[in-house]
C-alpha atoms as a PDB file:
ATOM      1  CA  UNK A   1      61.632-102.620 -44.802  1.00  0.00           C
ATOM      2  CA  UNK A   2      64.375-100.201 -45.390  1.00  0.00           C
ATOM      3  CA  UNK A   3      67.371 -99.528 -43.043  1.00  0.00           C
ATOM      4  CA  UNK A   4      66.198 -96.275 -41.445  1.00  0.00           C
ATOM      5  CA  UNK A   5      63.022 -97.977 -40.702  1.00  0.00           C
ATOM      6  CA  UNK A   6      64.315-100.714 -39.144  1.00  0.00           C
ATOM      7  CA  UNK A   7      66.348 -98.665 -37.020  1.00  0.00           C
ATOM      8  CA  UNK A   8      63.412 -97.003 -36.078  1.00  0.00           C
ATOM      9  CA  UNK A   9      61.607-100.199 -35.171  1.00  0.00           C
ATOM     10  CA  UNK A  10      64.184-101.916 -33.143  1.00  0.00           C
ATOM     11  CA  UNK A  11      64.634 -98.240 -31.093  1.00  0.00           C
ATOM     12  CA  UNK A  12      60.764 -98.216 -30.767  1.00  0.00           C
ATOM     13  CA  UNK A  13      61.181-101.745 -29.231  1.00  0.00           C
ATOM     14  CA  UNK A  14      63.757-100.702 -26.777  1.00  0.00           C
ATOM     15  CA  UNK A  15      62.057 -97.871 -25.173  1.00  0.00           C
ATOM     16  CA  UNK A  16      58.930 -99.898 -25.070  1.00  0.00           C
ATOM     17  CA  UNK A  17      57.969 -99.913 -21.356  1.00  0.00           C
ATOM     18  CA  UNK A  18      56.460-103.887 -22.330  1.00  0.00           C
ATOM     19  CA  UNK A  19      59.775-104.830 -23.892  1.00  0.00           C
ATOM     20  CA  UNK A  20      61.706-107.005 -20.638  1.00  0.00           C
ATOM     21  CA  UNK A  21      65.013-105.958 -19.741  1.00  0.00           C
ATOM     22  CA  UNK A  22      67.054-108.623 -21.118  1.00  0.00           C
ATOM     23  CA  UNK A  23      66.234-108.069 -24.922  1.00  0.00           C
ATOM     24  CA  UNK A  24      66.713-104.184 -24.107  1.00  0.00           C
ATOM     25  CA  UNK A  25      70.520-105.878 -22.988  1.00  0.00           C
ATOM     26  CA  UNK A  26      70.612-107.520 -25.895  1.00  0.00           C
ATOM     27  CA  UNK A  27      69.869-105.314 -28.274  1.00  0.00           C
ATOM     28  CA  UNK A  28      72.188-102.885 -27.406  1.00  0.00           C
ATOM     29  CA  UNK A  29      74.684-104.826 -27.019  1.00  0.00           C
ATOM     30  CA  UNK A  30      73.941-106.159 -30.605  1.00  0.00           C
ATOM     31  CA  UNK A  31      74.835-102.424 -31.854  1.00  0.00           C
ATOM     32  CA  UNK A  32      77.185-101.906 -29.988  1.00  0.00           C
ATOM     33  CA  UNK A  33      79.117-105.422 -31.294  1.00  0.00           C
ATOM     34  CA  UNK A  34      78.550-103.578 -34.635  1.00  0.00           C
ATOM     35  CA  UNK A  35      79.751-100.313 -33.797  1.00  0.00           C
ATOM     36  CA  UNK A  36      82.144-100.963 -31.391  1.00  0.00           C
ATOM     37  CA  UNK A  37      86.023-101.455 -32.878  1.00  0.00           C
ATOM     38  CA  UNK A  38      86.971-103.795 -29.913  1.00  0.00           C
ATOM     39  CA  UNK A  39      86.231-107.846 -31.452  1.00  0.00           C
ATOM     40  CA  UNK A  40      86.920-111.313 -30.824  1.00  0.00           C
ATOM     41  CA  UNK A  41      88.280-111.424 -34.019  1.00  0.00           C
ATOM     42  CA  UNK A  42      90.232-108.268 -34.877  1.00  0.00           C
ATOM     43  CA  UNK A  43      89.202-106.677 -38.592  1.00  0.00           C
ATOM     44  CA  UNK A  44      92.682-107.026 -39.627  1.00  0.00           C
ATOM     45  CA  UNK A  45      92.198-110.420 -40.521  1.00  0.00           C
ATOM     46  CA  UNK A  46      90.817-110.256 -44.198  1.00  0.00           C
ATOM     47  CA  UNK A  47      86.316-111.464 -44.283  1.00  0.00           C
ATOM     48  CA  UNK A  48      86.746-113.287 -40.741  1.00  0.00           C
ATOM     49  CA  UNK A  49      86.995-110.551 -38.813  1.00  0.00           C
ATOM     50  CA  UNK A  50      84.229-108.040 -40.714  1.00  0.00           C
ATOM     51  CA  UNK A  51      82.130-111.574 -40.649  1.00  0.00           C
ATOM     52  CA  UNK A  52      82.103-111.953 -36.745  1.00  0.00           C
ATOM     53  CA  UNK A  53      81.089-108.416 -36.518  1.00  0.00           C
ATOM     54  CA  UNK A  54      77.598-109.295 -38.553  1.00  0.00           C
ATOM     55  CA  UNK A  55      77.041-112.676 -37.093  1.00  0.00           C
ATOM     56  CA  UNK A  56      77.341-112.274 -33.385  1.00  0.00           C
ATOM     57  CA  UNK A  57      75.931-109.159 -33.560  1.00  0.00           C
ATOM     58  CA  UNK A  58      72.825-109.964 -36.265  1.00  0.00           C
ATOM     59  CA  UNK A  59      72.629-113.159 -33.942  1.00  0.00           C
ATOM     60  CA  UNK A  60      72.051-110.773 -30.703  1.00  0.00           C
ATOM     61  CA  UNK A  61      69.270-108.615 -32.263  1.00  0.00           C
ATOM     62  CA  UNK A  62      67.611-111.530 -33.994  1.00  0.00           C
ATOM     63  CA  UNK A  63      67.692-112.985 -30.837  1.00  0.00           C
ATOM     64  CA  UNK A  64      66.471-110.218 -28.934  1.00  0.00           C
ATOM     65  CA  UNK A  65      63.461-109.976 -31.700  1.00  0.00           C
ATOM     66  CA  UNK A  66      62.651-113.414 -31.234  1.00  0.00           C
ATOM     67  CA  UNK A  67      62.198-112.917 -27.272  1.00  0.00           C
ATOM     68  CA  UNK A  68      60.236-109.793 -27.491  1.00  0.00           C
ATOM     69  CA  UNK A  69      56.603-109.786 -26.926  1.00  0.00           C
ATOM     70  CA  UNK A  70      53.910-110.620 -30.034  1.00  0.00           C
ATOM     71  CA  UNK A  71      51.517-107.802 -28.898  1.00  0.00           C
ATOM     72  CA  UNK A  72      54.849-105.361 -28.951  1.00  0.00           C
ATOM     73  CA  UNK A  73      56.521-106.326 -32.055  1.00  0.00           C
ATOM     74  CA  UNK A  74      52.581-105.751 -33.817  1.00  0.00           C
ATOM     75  CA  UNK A  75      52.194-102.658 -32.389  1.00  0.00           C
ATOM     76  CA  UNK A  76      55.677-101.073 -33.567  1.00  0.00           C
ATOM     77  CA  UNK A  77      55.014-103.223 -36.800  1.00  0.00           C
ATOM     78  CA  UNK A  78      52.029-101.177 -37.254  1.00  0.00           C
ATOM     79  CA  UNK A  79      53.730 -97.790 -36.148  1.00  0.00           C
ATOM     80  CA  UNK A  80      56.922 -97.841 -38.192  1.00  0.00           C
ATOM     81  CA  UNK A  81      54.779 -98.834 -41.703  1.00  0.00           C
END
């Protein structure tokens, strides 16, 4: 799946009126971790700090995927082919 698509998907999963609150939390917050300049570990610090930036926040949307509904994640599946 490419990168626009998945962006796609995981948007078409958040304004999902079936998709539960807390994985709409979480996977907003898991962009935002990415986007955001404000980290636990500041960039400065050379691979540690661009590495906690993908892990927490790939750990956040993977988590968020894993709690979201099986009928939901098909149907979006299915949409964003």
């Amino acid at each position: 799946m490419s990168f626009l698509r998945k962006i796609r998907f995981y948007a078409s999963i958040l304004f999902d009126r079936q998709t539960p609150w807390y994985v709409k939390l979480l996977i907003t917050g898991g962009f935002f971790y990415l986007i955001v300049p404000i980290d636990f570990i500041p960039d400065t610090i050379p691979f540690i700090g661009l590495l906690d930036d993908v892990t927490i926040g790939t750990a956040l949307i993977a988590l968020a995927l894993h709690l979201v509904p099986d009928k939901v994640i098909k149907r979006h599946e299915i949409k964003n082919i």
